[in-house]
Protein backbone atom coordinates (compact mmCIF):
# COMPACT_ATOMS: atom_id res chain seq x y z
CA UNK A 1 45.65 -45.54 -94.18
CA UNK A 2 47.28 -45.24 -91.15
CA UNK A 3 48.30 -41.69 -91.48
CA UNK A 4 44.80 -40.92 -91.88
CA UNK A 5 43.90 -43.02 -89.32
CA UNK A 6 46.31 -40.67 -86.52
CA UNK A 7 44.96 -37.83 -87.95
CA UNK A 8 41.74 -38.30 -87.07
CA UNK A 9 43.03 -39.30 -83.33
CA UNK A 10 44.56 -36.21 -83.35
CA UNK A 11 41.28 -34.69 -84.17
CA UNK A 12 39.62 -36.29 -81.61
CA UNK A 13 42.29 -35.31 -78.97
CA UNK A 14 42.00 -31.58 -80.14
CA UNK A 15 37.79 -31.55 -79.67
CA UNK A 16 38.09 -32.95 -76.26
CA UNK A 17 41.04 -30.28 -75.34
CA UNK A 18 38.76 -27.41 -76.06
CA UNK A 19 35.84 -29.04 -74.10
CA UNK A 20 37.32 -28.99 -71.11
CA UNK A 21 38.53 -25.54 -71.33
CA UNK A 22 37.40 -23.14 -68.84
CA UNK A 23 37.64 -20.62 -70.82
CA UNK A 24 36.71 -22.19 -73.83
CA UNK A 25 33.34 -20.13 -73.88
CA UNK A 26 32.77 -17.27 -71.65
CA UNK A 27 29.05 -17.46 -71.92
CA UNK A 28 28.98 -21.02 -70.59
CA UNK A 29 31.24 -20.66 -67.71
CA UNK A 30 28.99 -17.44 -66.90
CA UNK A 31 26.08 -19.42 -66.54
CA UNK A 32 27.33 -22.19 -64.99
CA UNK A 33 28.82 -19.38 -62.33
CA UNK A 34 25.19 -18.25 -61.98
CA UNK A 35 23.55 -21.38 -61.35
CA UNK A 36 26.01 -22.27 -59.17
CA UNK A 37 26.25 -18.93 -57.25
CA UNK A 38 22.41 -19.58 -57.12
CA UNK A 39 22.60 -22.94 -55.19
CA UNK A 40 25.11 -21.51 -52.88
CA UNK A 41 22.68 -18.93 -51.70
CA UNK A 42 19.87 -21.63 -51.30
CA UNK A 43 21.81 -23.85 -49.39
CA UNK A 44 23.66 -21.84 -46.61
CA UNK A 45 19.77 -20.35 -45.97
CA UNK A 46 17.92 -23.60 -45.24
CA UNK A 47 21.02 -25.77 -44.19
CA UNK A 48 22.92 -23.93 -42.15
CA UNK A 49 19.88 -21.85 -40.67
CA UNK A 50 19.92 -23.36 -36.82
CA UNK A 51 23.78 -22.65 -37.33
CA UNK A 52 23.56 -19.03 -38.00
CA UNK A 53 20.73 -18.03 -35.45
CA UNK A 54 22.76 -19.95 -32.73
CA UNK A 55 25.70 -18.28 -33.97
CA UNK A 56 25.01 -15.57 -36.34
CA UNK A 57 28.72 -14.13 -35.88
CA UNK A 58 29.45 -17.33 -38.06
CA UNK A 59 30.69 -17.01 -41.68
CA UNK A 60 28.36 -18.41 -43.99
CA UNK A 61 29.98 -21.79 -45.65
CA UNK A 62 30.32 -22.23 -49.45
CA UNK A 63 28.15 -24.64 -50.97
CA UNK A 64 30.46 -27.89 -51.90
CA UNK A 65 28.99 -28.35 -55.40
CA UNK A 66 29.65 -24.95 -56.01
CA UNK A 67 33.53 -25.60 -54.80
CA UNK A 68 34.01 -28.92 -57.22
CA UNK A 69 32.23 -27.33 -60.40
CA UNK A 70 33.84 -24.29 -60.47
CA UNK A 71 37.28 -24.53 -59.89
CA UNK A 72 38.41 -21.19 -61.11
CA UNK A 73 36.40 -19.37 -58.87
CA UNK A 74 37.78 -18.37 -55.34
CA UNK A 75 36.24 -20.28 -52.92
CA UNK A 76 37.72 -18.59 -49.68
CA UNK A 77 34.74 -15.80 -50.27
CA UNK A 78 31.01 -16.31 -49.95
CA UNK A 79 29.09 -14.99 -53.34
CA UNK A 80 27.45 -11.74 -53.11
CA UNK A 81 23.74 -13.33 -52.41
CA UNK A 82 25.48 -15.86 -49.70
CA UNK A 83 26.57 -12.93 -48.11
CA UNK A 84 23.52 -11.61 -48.03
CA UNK A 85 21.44 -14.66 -46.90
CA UNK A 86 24.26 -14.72 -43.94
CA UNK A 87 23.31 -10.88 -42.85
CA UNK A 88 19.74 -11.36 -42.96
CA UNK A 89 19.91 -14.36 -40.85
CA UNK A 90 22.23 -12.28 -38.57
CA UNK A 91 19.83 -9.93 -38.39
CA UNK A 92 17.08 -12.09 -37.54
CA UNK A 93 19.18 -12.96 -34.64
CA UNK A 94 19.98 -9.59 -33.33
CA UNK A 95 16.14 -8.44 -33.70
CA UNK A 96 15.40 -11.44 -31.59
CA UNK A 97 17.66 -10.28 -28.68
CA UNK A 98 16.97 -6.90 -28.76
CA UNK A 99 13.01 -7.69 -28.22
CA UNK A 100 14.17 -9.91 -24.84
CA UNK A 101 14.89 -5.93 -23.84
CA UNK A 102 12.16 -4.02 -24.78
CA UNK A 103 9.91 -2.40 -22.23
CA UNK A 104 6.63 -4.81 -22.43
CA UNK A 105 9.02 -7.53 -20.80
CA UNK A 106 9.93 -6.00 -17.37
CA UNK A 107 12.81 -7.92 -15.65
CA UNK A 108 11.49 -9.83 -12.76
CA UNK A 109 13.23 -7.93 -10.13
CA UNK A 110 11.01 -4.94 -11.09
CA UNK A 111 7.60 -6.63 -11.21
CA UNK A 112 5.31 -5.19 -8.53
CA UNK A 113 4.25 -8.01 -7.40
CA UNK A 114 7.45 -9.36 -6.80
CA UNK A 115 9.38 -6.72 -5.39
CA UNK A 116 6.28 -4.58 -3.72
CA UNK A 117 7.47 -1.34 -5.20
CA UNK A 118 3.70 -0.59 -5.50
CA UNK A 119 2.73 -1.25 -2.01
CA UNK A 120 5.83 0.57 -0.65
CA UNK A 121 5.56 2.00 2.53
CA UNK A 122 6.37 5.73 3.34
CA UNK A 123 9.64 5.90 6.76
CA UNK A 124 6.78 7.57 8.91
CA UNK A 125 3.48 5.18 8.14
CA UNK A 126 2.87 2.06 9.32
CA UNK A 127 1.16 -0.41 6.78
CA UNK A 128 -2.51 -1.00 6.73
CA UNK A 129 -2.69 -4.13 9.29
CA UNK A 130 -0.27 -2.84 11.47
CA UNK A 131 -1.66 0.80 11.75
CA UNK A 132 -1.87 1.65 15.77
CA UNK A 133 -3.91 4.63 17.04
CA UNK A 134 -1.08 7.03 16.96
CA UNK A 135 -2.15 7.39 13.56
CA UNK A 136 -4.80 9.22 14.42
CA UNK A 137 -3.86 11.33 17.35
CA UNK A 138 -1.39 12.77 15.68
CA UNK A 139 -3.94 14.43 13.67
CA UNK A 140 -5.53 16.30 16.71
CA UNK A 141 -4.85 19.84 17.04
CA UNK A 142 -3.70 20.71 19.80
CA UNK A 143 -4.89 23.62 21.95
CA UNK A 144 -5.89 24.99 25.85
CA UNK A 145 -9.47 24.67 26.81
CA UNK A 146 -12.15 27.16 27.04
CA UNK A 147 -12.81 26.97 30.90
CA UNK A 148 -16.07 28.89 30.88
CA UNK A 149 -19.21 29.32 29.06
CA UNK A 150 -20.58 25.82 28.78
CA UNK A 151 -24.71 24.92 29.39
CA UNK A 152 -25.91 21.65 28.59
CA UNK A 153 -29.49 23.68 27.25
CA UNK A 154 -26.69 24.58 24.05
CA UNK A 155 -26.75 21.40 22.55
CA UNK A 156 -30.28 20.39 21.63
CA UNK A 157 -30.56 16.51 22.56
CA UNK A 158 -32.40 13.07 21.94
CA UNK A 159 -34.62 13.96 18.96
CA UNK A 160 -36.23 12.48 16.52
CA UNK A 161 -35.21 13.29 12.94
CA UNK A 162 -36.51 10.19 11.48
CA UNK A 163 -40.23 10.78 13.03
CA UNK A 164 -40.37 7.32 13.52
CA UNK A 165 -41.14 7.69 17.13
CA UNK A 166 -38.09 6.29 18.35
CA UNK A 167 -35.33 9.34 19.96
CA UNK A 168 -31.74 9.17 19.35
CA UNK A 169 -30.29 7.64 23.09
CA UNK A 170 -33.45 4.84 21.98
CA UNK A 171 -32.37 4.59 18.20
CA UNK A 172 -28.46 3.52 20.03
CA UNK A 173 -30.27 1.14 22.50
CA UNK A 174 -32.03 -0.94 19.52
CA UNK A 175 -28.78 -1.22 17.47
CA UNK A 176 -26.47 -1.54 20.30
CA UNK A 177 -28.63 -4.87 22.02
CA UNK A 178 -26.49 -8.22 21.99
CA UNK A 179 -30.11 -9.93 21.32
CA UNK A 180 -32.60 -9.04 18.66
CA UNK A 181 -35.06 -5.97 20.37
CA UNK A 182 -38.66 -6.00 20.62
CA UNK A 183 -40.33 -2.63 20.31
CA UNK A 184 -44.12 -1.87 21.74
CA UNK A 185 -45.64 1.26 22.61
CA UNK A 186 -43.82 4.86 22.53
CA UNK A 187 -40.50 2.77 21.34
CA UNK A 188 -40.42 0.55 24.72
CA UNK A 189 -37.39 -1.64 24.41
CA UNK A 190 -36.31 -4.99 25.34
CA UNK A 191 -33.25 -6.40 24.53
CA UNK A 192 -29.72 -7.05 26.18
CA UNK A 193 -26.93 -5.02 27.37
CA UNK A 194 -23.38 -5.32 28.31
CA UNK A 195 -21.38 -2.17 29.14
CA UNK A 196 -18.26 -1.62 27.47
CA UNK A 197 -16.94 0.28 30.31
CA UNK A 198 -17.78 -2.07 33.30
CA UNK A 199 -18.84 -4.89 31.72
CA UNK A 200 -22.52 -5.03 33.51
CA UNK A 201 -25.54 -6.31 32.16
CA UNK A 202 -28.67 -5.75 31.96
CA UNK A 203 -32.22 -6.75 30.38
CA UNK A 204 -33.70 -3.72 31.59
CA UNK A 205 -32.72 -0.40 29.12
CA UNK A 206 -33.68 2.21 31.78
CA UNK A 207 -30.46 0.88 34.06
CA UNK A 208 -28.19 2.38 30.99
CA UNK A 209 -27.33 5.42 29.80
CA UNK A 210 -26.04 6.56 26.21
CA UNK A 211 -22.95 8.03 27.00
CA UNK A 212 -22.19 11.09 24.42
CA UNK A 213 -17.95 9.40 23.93
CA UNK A 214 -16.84 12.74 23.99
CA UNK A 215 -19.00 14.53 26.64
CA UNK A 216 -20.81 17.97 25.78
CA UNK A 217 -18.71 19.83 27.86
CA UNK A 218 -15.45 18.75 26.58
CA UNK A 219 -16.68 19.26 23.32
CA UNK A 220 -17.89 23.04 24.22
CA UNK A 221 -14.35 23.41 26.01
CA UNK A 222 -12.01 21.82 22.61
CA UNK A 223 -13.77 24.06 20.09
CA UNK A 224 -17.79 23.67 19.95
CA UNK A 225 -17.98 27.07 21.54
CA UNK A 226 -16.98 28.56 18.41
CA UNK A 227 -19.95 26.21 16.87
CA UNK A 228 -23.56 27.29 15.27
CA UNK A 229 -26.69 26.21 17.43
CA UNK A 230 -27.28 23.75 14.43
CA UNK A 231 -23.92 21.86 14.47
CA UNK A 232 -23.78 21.79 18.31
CA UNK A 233 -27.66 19.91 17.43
CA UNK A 234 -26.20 17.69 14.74
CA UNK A 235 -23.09 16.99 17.18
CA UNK A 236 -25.45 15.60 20.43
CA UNK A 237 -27.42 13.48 18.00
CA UNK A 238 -24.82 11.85 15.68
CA UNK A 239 -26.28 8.57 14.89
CA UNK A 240 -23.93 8.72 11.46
CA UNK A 241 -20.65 7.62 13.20
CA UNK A 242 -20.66 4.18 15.11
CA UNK A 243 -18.24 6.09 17.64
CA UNK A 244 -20.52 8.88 19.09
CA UNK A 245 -22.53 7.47 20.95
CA UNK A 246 -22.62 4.08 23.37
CA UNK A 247 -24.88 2.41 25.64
CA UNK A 248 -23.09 1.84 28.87
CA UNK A 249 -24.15 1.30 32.76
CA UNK A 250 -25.41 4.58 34.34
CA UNK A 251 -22.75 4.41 37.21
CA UNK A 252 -19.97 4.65 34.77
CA UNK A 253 -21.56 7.09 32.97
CA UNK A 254 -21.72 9.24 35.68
CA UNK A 255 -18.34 8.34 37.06
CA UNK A 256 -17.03 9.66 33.82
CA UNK A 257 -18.79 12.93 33.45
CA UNK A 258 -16.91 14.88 31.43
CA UNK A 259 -13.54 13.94 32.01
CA UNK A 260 -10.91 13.50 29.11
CA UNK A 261 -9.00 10.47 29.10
CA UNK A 262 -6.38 12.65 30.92
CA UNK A 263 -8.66 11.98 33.76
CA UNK A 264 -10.75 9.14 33.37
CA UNK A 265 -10.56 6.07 31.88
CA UNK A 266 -13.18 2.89 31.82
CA UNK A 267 -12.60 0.65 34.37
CA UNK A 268 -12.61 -2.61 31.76
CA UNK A 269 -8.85 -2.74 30.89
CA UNK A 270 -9.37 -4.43 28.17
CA UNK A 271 -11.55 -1.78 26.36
CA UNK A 272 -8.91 1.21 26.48
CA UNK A 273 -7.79 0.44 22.90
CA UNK A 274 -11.27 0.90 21.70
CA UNK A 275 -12.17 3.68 24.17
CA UNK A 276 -9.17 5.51 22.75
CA UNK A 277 -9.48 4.91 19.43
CA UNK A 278 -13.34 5.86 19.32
CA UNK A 279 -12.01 8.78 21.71
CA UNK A 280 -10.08 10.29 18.86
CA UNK A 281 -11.70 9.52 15.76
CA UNK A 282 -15.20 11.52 17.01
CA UNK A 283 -12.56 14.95 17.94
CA UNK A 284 -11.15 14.22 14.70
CA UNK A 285 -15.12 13.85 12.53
CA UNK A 286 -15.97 16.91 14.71
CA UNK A 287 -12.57 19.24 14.46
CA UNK A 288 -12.41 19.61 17.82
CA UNK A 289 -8.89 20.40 19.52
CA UNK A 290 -6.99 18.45 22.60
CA UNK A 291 -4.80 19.75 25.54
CA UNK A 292 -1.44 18.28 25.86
CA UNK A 293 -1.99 16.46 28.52
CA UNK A 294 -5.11 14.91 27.03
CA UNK A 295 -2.85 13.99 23.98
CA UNK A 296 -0.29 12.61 26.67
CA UNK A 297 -2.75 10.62 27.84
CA UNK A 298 -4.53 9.20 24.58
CA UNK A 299 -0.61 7.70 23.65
CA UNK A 300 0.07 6.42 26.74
CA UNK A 301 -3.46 4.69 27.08
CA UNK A 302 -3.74 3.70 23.54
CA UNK A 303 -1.88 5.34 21.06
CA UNK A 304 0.20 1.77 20.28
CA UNK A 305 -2.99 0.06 20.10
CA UNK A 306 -3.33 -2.10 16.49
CA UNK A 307 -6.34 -0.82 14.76
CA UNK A 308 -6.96 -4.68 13.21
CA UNK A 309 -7.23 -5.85 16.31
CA UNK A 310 -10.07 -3.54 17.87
CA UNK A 311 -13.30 -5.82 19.41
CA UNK A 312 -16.17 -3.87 20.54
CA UNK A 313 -18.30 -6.47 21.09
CA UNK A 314 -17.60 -6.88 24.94
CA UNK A 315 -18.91 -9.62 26.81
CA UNK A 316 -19.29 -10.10 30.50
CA UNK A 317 -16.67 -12.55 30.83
CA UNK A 318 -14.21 -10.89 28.93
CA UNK A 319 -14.06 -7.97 31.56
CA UNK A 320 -11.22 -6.95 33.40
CA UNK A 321 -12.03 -4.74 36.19
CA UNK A 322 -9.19 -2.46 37.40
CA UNK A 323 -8.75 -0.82 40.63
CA UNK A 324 -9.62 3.02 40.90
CA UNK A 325 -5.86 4.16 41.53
CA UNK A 326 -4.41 2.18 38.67
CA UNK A 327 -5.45 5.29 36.38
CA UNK A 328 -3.52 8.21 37.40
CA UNK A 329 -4.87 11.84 36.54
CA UNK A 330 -2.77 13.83 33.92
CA UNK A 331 -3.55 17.08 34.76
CA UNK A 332 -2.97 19.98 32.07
CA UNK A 333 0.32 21.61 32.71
CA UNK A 334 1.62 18.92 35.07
CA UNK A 335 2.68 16.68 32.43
CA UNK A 336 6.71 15.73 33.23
CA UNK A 337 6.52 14.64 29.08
CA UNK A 338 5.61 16.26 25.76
CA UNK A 339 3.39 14.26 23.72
CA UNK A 340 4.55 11.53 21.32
CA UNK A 341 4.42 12.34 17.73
CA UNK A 342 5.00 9.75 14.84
CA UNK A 343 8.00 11.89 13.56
CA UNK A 344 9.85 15.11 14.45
CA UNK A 345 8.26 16.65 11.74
CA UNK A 346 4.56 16.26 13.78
CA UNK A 347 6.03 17.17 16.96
CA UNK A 348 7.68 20.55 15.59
CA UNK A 349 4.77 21.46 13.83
CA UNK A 350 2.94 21.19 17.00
CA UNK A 351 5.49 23.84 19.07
CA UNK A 352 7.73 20.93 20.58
CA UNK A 353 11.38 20.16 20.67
CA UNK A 354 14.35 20.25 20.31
CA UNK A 355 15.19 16.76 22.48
CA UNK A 356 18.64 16.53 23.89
CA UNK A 357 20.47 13.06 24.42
CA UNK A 358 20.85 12.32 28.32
CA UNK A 359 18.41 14.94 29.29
CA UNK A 360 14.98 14.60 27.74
CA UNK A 361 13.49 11.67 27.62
CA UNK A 362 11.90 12.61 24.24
CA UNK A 363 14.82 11.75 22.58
CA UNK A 364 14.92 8.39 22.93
CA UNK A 365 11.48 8.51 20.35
CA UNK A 366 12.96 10.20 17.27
CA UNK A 367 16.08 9.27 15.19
CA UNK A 368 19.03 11.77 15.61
CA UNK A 369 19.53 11.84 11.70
CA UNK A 370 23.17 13.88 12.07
CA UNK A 371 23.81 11.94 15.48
CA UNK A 372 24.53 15.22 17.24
CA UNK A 373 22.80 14.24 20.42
CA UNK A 374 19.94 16.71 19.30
CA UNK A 375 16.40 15.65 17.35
CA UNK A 376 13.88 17.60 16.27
CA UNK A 377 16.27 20.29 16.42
């Protein structure tokens, strides 16, 4: 009895031998490799995810369960479907990255609204509120007079286009009175007046004239001789432009004439930025020339005037009456300076330079680019 009773421990022993026998039955261990390898792909993937998009140069860690159950099985490398789970995750990352670059997401440095790229402003233009009436004169062309030729009769006057019984110096008096007008009559007017130029007032319209802002003459003398009976018509009558014509007092008026601002300007100081400005815009509307010393005189008289800061609502108290010999002629060919262009670019166009440092004062208004004492060379 007790020889069969060892021999079945032995039995026993031998059964529990080949049970825990890795490689007892290839099938087994291939399935339990399977299973395994498939919760070491699951786990790394939702685990370990915040781990591998912060970090997604990490290696992918092998699933502990996976390390105790299979023992044979080298666990220094990931299995084939961890190591996939770890690139896609990877990947994830880099894609991520890459769209912090892509061309929808401009760096802020670049943003037009930031930097102002798209309201850049060219070296030889001023921005929009701080535009000055240089601007403009440097778009006159400039050119001697005709001296001969001129007859008031040439430029057909005062009429009526609109029929509506009211001429054009009366159409100017109605839209140019600081009160609201009455009209009776053959277009009888009451209203108020100042006078830009003087700064007088009046109730009465037949104490003011409508001054033509760039007289007949001077228009006949900068180009309107070349004109068509028509457009010399159109010209005298040009009720389209607010700068054309003004109401002023008739002793300015006639004190003016047909001088250029070379010659004349309005007593009231404090109007020469407008007069200027209205000056040039009405040769420019018209394409009518200047002389040099007339452009002399439009820079020195207003050229560095701020266009956003015109008024040409004058009032009597805002007046500032100069004396007669605080306006000094500028007569043509007697100017001691060229005029002032924007750039060197303007003034060569025009026929002037070079400048030379320490003998023209010229060249104290343009940059010497090569610093050779010499602009608009």
């Amino acid at each position: 009895m007790r020889f069969i009773g060892l021999f079945a421990v032995v039995l026993m022993l031998s059964g529990c031998a080949e049970a825990g026998d890795p490689t007892a039955d290839g099938s087994t261990s291939s399935e339990l490799s399977q299973q395994d390898t498939g919760n070491t792909a699951i786990s790394p993937a939702e685990d370990d995810s915040e781990t591998d998009q912060s970090d997604p140069g990490s290696e992918p860690q092998a699933n502990p369960d996976a390390l105790e159950n299979n023992t044979g099985q080298d666990t220094d490398q990931p299995s084939d479907e961890t190591e996939q789970a770890g690139s896609e995750e990877d990947g994830s990352v880099d894609d991520q990255q890459g769209s912090n670059e892509t061309p929808d997401q401009q760096p802020e440095s670049e943003s037009p609204s930031d930097s102002g790229d798209d309201n850049s402003t060219p070296v030889d233009t001023s921005p929009p509120s701080l535009e000055t009436v240089n601007g403009y004169i440097v778009q006159l062309s400039v050119a001697d007079e005709v001296s001969s030729g001129y007859d008031r009769d040439l430029f057909d006057h005062w009429n009526d286009d609109d029929r509506d019984g009211c001429n054009a110096r009366e159409e100017v008096l109605i839209l140019e009175s600081t009160t609201t007008p009455t009209l009776s009559g053959d277009c009888n007017i009451e209203g108020r007046w100042v006078s830009a130029f003087d700064g007088e007032v009046t109730t009465n319209s037949s104490d003011f004239d409508v001054d033509h802002m760039v007289p007949l003459k001077e228009a006949w003398d900068s180009g309107a001789n070349n004109w068509s009976n028509d457009r010399r018509e159109r010209f005298a009558n040009d009720l389209d432009s607010p700068y054309s014509l003004i109401a002023v007092s008739a002793g300015s008026n006639r004190s003016k004439g047909a001088k250029d601002p070379a010659a004349w300007m309005p007593p009231n100081r404090g109007y020469w930025c407008e007069y200027v400005y209205s000056w040039t815009l009405v040769k420019i509307r018209w394409g009518l020339s200047a002389d040099p010393a007339e452009i002399q005189a439009l820079q020195s008289r207003g050229g560095d005037c701020l266009v956003s800061e015109m008024n040409f609502q004058v009032e009597s108290g805002e007046v500032e009456i100069i004396e007669d010999d605080s306006v000094t002629p500028i007569q043509a060919g007697t100017a001691t300076l060229d005029p002032r262009y924007s750039s060197c670019g303007d003034a060569k166009s025009q026929g002037y330079g070079p400048y030379v440092q320490g003998e023209d004062e010229e060249y104290e208004w343009y940059r010497d680019g090569d610093s050779d004492g010499i602009t608009c060379e």
